[in-house]
PDB file of N, CA and C in Angstrom:
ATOM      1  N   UNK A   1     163.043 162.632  55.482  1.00  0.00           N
ATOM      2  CA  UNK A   1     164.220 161.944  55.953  1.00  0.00           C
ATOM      3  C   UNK A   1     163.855 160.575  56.523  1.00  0.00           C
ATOM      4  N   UNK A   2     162.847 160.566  57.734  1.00  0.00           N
ATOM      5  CA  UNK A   2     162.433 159.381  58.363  1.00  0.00           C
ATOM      6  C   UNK A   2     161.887 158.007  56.696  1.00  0.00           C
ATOM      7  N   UNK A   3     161.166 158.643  56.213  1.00  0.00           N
ATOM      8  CA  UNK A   3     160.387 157.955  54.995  1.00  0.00           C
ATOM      9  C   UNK A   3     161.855 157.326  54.103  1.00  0.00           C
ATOM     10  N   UNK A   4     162.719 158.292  53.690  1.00  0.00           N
ATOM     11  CA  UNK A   4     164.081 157.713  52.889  1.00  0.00           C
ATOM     12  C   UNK A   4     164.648 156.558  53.777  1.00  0.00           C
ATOM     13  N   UNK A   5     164.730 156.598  55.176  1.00  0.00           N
ATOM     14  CA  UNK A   5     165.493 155.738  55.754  1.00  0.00           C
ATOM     15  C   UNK A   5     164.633 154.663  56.169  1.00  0.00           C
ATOM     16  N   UNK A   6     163.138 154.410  55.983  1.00  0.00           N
ATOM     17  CA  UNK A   6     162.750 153.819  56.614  1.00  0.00           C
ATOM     18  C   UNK A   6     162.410 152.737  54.619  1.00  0.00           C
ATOM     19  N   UNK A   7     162.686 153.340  53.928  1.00  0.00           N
ATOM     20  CA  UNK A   7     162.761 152.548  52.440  1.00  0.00           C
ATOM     21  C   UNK A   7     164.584 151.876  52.698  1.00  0.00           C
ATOM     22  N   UNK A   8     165.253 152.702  52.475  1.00  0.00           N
ATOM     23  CA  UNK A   8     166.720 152.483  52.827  1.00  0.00           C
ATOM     24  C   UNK A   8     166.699 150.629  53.353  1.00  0.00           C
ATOM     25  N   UNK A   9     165.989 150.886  55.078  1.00  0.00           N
ATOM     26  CA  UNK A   9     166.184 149.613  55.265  1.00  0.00           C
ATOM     27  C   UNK A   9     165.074 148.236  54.776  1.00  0.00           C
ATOM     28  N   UNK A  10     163.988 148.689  54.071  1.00  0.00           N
ATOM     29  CA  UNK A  10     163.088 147.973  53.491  1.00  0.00           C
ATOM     30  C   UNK A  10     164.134 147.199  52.204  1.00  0.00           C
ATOM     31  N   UNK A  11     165.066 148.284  51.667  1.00  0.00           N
ATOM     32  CA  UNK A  11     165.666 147.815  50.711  1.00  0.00           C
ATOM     33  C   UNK A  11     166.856 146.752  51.106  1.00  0.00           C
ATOM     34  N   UNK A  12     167.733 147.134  52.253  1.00  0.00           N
ATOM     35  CA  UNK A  12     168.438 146.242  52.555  1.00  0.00           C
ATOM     36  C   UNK A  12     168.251 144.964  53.060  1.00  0.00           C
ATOM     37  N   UNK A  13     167.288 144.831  53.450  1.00  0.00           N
ATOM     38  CA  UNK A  13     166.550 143.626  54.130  1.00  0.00           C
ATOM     39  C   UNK A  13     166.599 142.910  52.973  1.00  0.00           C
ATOM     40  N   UNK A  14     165.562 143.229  51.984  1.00  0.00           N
ATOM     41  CA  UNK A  14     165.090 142.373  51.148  1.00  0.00           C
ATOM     42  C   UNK A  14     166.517 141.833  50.172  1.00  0.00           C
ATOM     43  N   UNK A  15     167.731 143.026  50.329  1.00  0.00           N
ATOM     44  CA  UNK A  15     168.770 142.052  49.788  1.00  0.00           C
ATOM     45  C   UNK A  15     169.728 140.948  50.594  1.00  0.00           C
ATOM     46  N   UNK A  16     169.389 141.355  51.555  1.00  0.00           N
ATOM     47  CA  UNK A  16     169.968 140.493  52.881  1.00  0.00           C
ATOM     48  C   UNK A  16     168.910 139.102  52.638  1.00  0.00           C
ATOM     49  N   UNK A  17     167.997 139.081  52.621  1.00  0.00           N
ATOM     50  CA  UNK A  17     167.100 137.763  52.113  1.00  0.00           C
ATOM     51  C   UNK A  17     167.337 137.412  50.964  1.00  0.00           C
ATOM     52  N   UNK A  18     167.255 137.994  50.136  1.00  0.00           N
ATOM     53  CA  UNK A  18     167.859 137.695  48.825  1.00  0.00           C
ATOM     54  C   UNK A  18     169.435 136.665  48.711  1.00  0.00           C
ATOM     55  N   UNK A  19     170.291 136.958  49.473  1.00  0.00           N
ATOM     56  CA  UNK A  19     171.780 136.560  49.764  1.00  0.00           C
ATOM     57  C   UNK A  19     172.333 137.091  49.371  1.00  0.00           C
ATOM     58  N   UNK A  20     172.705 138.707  48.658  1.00  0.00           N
ATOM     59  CA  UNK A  20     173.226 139.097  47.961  1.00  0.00           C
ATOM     60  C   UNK A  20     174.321 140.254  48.603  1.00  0.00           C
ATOM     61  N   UNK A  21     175.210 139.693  48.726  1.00  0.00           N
ATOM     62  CA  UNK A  21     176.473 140.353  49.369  1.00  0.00           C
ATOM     63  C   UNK A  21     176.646 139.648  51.242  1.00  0.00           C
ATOM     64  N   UNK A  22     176.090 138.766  51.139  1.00  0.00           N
ATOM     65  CA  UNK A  22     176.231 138.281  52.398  1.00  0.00           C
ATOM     66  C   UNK A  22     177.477 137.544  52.487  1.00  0.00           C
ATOM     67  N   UNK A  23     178.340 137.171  53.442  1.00  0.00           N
ATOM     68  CA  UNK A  23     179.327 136.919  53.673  1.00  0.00           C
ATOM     69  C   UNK A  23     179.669 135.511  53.549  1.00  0.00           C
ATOM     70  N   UNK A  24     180.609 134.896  53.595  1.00  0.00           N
ATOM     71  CA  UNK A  24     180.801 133.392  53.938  1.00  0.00           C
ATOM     72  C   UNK A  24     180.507 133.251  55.202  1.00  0.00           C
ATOM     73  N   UNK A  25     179.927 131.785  55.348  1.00  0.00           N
ATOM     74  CA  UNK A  25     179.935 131.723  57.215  1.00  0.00           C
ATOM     75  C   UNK A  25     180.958 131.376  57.837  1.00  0.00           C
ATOM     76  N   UNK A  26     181.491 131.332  58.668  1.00  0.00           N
ATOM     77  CA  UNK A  26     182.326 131.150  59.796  1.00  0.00           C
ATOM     78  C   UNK A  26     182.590 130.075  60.100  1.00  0.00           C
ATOM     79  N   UNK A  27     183.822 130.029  60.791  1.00  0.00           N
ATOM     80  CA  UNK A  27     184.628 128.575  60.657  1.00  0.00           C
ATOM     81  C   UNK A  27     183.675 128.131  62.318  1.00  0.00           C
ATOM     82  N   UNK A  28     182.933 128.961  62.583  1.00  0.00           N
ATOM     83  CA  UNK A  28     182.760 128.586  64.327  1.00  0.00           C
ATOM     84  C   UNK A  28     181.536 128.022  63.819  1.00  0.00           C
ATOM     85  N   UNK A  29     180.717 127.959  62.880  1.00  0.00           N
ATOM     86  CA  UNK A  29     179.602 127.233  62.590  1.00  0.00           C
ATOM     87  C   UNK A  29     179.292 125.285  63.440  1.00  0.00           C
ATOM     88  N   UNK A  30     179.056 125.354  64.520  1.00  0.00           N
ATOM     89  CA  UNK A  30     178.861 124.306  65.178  1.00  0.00           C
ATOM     90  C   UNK A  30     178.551 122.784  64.482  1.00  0.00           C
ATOM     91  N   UNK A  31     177.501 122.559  63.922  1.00  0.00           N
ATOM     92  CA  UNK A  31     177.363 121.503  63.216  1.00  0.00           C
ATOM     93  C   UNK A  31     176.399 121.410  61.883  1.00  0.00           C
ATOM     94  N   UNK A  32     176.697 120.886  60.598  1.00  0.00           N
ATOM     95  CA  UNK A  32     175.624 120.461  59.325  1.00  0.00           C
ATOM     96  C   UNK A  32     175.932 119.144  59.076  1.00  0.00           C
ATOM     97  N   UNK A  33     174.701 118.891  58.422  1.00  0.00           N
ATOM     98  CA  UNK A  33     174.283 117.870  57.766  1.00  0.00           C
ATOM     99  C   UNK A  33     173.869 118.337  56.528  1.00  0.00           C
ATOM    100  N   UNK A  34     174.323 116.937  55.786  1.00  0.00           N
ATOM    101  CA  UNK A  34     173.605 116.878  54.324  1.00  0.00           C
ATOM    102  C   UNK A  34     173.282 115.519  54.235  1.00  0.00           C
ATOM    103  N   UNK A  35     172.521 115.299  52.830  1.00  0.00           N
ATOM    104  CA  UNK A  35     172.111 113.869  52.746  1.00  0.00           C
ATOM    105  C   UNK A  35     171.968 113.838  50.986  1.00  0.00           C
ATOM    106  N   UNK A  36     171.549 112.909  50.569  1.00  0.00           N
ATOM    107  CA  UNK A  36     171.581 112.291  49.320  1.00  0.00           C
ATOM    108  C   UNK A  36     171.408 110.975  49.323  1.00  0.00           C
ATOM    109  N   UNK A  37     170.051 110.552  48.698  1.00  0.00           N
ATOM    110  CA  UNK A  37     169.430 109.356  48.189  1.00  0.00           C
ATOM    111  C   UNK A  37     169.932 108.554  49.490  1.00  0.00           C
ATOM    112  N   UNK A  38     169.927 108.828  50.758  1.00  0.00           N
ATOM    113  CA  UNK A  38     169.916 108.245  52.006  1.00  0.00           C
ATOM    114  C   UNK A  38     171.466 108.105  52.532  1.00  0.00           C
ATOM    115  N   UNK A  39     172.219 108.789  51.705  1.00  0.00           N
ATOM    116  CA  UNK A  39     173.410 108.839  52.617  1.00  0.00           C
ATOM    117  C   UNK A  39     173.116 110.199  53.347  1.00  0.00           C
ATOM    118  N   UNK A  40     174.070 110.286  54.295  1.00  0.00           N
ATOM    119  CA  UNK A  40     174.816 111.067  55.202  1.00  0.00           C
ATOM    120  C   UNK A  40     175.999 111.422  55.495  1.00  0.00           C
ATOM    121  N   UNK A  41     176.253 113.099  55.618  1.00  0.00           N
ATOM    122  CA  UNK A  41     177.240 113.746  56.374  1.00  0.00           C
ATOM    123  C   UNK A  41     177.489 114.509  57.121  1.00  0.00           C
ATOM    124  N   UNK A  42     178.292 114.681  57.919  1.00  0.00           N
ATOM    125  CA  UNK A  42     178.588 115.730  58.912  1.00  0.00           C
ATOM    126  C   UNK A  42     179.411 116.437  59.402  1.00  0.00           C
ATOM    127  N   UNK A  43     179.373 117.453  59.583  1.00  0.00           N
ATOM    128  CA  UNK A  43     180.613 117.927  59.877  1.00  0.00           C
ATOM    129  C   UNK A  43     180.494 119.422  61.333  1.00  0.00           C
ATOM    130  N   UNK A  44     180.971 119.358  62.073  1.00  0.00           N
ATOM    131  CA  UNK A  44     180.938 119.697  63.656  1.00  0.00           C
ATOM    132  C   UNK A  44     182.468 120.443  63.737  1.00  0.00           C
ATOM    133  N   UNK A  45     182.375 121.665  64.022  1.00  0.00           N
ATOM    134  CA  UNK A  45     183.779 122.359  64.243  1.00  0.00           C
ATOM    135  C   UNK A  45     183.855 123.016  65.532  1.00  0.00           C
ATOM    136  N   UNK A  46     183.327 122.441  66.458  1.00  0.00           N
ATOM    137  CA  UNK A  46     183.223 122.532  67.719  1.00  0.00           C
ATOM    138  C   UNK A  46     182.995 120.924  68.643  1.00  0.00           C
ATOM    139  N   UNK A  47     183.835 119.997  68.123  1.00  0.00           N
ATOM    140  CA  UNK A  47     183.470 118.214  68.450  1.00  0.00           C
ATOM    141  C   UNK A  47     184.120 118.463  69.969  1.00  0.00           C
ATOM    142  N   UNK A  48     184.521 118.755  70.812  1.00  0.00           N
ATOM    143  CA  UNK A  48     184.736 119.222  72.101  1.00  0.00           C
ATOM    144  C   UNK A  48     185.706 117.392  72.815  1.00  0.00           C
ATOM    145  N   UNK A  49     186.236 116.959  71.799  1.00  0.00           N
ATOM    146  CA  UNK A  49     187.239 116.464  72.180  1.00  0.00           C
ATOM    147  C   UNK A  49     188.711 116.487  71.635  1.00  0.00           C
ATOM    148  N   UNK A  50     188.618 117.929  71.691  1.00  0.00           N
ATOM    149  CA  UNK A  50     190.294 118.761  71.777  1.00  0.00           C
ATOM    150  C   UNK A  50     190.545 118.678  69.765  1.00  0.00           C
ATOM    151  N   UNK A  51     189.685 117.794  69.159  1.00  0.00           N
ATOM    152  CA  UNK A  51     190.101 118.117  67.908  1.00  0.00           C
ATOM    153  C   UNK A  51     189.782 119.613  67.261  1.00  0.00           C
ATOM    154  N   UNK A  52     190.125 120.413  65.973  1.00  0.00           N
ATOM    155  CA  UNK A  52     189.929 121.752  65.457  1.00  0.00           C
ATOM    156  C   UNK A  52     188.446 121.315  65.069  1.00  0.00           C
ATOM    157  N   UNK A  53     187.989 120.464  64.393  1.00  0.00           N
ATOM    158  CA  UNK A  53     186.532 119.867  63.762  1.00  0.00           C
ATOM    159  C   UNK A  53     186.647 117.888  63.442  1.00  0.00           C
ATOM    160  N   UNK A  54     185.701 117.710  63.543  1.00  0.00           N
ATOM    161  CA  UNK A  54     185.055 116.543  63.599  1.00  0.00           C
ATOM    162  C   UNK A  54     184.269 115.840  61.617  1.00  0.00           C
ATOM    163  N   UNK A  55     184.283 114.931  61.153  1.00  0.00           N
ATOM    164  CA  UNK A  55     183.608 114.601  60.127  1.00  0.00           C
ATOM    165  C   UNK A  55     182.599 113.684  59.915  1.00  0.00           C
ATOM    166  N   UNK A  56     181.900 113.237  59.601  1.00  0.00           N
ATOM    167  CA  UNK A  56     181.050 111.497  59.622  1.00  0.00           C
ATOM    168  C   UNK A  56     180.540 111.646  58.500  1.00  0.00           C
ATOM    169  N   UNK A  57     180.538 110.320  57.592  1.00  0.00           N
ATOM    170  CA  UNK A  57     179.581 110.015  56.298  1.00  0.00           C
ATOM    171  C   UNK A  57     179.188 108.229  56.428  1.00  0.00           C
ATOM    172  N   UNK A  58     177.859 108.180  56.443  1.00  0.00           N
ATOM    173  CA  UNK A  58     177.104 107.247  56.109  1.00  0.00           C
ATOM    174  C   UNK A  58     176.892 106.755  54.818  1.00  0.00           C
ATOM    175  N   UNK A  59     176.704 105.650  54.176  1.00  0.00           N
ATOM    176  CA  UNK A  59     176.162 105.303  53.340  1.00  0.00           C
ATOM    177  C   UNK A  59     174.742 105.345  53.154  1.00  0.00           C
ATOM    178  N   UNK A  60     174.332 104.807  53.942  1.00  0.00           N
ATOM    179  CA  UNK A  60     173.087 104.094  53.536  1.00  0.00           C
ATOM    180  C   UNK A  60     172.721 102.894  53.379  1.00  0.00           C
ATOM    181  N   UNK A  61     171.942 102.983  52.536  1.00  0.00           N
ATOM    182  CA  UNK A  61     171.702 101.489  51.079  1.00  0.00           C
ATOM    183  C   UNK A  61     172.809 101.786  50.161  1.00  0.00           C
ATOM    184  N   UNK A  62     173.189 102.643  49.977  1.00  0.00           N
ATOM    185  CA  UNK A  62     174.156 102.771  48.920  1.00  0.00           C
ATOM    186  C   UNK A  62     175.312 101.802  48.651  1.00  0.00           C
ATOM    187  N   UNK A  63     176.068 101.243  47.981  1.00  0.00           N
ATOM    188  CA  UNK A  63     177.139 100.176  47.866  1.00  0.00           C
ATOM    189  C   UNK A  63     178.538 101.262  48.304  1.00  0.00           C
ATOM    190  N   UNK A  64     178.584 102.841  48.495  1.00  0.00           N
ATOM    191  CA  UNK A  64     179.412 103.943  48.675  1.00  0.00           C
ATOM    192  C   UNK A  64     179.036 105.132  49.184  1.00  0.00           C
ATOM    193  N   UNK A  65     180.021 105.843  49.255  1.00  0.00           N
ATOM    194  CA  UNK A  65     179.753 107.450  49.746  1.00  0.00           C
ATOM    195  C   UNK A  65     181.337 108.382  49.714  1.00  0.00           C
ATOM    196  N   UNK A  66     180.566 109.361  49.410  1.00  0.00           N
ATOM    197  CA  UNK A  66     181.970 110.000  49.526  1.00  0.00           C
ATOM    198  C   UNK A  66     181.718 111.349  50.125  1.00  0.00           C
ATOM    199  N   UNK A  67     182.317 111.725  51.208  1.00  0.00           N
ATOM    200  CA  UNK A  67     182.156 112.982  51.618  1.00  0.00           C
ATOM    201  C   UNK A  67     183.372 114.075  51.217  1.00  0.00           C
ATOM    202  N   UNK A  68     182.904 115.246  50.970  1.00  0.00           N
ATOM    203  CA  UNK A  68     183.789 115.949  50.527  1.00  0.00           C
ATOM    204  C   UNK A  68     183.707 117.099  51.006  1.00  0.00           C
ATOM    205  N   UNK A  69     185.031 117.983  51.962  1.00  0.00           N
ATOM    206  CA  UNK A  69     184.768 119.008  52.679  1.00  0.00           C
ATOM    207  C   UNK A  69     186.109 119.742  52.439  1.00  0.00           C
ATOM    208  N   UNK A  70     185.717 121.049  52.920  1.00  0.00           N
ATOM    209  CA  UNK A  70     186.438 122.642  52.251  1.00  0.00           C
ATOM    210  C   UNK A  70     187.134 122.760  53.906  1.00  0.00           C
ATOM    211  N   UNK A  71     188.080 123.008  53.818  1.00  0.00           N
ATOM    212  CA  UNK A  71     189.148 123.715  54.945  1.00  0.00           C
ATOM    213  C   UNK A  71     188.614 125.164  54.872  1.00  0.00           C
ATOM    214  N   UNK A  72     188.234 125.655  56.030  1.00  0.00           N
ATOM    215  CA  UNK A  72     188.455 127.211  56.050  1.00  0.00           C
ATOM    216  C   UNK A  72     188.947 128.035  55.714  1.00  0.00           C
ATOM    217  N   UNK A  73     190.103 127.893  56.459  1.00  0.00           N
ATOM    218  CA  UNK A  73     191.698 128.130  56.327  1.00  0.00           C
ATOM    219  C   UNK A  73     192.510 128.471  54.706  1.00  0.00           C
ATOM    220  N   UNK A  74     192.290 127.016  54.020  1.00  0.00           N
ATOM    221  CA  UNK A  74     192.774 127.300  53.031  1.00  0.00           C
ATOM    222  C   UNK A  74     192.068 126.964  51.637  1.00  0.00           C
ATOM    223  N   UNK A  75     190.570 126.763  51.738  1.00  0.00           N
ATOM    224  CA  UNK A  75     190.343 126.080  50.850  1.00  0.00           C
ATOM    225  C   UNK A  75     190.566 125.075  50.544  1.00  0.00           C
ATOM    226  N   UNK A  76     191.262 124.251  50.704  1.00  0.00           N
ATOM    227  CA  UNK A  76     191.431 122.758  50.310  1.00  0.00           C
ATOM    228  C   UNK A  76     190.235 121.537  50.366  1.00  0.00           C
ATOM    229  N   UNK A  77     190.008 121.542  49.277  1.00  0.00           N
ATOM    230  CA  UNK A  77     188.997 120.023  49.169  1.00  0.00           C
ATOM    231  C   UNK A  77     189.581 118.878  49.413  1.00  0.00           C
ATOM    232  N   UNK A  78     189.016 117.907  50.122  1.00  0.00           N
ATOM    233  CA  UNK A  78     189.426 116.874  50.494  1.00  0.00           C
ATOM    234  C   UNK A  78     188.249 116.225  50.495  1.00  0.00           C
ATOM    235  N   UNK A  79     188.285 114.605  50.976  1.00  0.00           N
ATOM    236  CA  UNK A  79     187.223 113.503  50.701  1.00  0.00           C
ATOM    237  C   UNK A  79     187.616 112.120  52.099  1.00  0.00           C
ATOM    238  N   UNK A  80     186.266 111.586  52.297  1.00  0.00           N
ATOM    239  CA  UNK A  80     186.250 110.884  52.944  1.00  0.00           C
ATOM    240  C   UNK A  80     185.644 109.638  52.015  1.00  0.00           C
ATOM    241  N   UNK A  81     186.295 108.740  52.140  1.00  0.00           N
ATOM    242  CA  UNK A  81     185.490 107.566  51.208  1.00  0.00           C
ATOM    243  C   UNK A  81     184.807 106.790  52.710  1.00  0.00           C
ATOM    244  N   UNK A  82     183.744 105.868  51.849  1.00  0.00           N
ATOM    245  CA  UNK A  82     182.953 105.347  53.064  1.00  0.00           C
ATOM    246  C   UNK A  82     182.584 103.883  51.928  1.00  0.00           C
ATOM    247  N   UNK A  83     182.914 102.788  51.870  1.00  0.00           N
ATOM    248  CA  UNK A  83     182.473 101.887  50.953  1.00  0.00           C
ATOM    249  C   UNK A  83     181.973 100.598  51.962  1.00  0.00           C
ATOM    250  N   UNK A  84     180.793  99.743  51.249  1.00  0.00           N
ATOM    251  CA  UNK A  84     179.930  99.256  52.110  1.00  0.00           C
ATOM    252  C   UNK A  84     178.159  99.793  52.205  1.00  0.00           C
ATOM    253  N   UNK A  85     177.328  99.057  52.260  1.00  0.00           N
ATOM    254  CA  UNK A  85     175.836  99.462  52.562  1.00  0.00           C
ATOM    255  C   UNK A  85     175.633  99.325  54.360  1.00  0.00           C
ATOM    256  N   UNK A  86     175.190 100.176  54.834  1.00  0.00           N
ATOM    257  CA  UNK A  86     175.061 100.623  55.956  1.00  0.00           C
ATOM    258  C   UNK A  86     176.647 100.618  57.086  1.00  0.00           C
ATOM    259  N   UNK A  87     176.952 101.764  56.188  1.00  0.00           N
ATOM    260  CA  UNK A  87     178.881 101.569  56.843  1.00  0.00           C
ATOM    261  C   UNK A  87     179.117 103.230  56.965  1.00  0.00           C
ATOM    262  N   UNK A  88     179.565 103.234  58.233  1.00  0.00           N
ATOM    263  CA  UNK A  88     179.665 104.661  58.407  1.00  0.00           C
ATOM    264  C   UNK A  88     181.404 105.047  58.520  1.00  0.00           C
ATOM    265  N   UNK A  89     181.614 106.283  58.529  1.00  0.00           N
ATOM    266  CA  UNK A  89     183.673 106.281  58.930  1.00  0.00           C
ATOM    267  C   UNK A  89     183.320 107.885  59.411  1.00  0.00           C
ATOM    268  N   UNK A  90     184.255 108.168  60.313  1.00  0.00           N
ATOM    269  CA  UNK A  90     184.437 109.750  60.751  1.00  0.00           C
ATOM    270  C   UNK A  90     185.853 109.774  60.598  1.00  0.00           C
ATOM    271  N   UNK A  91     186.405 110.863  61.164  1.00  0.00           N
ATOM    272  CA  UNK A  91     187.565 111.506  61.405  1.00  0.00           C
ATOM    273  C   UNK A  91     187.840 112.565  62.053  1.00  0.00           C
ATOM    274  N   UNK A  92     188.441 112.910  62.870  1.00  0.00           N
ATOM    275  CA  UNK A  92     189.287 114.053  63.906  1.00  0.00           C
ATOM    276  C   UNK A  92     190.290 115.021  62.543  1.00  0.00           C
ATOM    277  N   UNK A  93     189.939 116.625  62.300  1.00  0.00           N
ATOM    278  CA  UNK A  93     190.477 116.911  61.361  1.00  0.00           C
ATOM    279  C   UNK A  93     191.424 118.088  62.462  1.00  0.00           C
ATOM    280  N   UNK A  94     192.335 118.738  61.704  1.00  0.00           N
ATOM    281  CA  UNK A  94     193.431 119.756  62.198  1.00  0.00           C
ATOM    282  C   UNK A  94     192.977 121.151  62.365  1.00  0.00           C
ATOM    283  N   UNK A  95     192.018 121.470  61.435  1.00  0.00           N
ATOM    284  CA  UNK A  95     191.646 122.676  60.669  1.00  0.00           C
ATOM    285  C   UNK A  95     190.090 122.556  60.541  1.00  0.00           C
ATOM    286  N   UNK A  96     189.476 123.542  60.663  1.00  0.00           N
ATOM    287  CA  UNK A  96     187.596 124.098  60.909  1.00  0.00           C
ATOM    288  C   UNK A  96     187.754 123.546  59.221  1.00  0.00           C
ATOM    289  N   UNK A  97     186.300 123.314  58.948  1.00  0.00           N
ATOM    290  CA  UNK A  97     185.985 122.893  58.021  1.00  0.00           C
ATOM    291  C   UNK A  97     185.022 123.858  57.882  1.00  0.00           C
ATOM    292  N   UNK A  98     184.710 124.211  55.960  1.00  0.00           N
ATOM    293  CA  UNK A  98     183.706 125.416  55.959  1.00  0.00           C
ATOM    294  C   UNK A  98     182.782 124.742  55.464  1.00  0.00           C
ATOM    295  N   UNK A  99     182.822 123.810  54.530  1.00  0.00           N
ATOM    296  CA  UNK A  99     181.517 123.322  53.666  1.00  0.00           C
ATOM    297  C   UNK A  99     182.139 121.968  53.825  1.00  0.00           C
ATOM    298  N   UNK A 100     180.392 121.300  53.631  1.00  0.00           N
ATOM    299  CA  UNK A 100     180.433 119.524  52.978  1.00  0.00           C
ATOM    300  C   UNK A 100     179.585 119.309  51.975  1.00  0.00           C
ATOM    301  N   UNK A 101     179.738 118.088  51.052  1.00  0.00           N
ATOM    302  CA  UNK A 101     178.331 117.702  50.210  1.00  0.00           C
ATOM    303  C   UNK A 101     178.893 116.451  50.656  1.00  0.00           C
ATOM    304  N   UNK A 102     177.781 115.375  50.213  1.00  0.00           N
ATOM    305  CA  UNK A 102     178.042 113.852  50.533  1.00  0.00           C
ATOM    306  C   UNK A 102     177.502 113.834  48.874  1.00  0.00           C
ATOM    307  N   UNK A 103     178.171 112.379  48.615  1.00  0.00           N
ATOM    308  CA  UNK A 103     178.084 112.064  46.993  1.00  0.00           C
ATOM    309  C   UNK A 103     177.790 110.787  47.185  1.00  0.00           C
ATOM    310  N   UNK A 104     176.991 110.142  46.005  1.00  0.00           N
ATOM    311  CA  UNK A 104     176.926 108.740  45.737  1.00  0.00           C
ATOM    312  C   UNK A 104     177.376 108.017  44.274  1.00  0.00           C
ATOM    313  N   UNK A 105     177.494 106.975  44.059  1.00  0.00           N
ATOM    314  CA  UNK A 105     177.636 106.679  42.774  1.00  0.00           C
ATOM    315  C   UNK A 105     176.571 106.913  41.963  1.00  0.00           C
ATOM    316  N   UNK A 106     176.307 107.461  40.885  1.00  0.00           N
ATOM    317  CA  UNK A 106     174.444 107.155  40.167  1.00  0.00           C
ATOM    318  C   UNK A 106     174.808 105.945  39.619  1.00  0.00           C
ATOM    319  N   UNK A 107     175.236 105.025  39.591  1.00  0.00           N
ATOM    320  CA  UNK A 107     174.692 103.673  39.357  1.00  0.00           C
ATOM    321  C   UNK A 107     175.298 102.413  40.365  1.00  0.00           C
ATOM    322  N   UNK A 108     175.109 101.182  40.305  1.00  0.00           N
ATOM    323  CA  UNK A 108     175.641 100.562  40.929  1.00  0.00           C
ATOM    324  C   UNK A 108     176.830 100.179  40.916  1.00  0.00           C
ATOM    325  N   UNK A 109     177.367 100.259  41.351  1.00  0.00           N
ATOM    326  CA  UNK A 109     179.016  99.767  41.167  1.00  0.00           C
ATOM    327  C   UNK A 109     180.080 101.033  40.464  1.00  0.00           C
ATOM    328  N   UNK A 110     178.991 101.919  40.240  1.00  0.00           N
ATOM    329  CA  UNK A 110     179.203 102.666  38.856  1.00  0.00           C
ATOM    330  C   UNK A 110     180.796 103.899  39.756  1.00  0.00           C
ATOM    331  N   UNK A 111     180.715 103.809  40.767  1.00  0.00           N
ATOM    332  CA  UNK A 111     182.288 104.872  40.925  1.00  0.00           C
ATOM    333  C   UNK A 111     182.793 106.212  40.256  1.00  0.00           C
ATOM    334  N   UNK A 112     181.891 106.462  38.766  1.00  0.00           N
ATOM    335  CA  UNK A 112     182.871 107.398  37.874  1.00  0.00           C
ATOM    336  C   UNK A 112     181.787 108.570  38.217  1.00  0.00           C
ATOM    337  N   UNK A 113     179.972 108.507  37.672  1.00  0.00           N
ATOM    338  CA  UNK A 113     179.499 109.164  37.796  1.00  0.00           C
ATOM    339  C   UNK A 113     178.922 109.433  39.681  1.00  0.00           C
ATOM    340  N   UNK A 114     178.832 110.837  39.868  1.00  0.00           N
ATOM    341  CA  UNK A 114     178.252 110.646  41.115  1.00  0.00           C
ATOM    342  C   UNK A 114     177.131 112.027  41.051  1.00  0.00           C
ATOM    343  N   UNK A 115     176.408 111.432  42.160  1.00  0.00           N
ATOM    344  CA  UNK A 115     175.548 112.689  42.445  1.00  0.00           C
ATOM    345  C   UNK A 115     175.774 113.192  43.861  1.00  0.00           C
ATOM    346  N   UNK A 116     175.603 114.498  44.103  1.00  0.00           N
ATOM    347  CA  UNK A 116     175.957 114.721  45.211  1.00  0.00           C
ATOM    348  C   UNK A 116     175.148 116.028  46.118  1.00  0.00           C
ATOM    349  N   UNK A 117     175.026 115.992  46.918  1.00  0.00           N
ATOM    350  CA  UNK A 117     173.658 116.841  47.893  1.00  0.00           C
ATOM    351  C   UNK A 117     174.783 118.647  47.414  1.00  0.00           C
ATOM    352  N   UNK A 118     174.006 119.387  47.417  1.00  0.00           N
ATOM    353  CA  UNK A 118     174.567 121.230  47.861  1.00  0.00           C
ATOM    354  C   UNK A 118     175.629 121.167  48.446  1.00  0.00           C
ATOM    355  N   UNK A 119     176.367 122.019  48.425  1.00  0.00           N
ATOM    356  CA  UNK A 119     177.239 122.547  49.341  1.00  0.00           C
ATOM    357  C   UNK A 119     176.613 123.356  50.497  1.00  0.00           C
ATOM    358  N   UNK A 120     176.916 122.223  51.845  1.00  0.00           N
ATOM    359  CA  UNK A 120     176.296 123.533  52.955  1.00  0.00           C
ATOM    360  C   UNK A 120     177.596 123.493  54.060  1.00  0.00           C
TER     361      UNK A 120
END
């Protein structure tokens, strides 16, 4: 019995590391960052001046940026544009935010194609 349960949790572990059936995280997730080819983003759902969550995207060197973040709540994608080389923009949002990626143009000027960091 001890030996079955003591595999049991050898097994669950290793799928718990794995990620496999793990949950979404939580809208209470305090603060992430992402980045891409030297931009920056952020996003804080605990900004402790009375807003639901907080946003910021940097450029960089980049001539742009675009941040793009998931509502908790409802799913909804939305975007922060940021245009300019070393130009930053935030925002005070209504609703916890679950995910961000920050994006750039892949070329100069280029606007259509972009690359853009994970979803975290």
């Amino acid at each position: 019995m001890l030996k079955s349960f003591a595999k049991s949790a050898v097994v669950a572990a290793t799928i718990a590391v794995a990620g496999v059936g793990i949950a979404a995280p939580s809208a209470s997730a305090a603060s992430v960052t992402v980045s891409v080819w030297g931009a920056q983003g952020q996003f804080d759902n605990n900004p402790g001046n009375g807003a639901a969550s907080w946003i910021w995207a940097y450029t960089g060197s980049n001539y742009s940026a675009r941040l793009d973040y998931q509502y908790y709540n409802d799913n909804t994608v939305r975007h922060l544009d940021v245009n300019g080389r070393n130009t930053s923009a935030s925002a005070n949002l209504s609703s916890d935010v679950w995910r961000i990626r920050i994006c750039v143009p892949a070329g100069a000027m280029d606007g259509v194609t972009w690359v853009c960091s994970n979803w975290s």
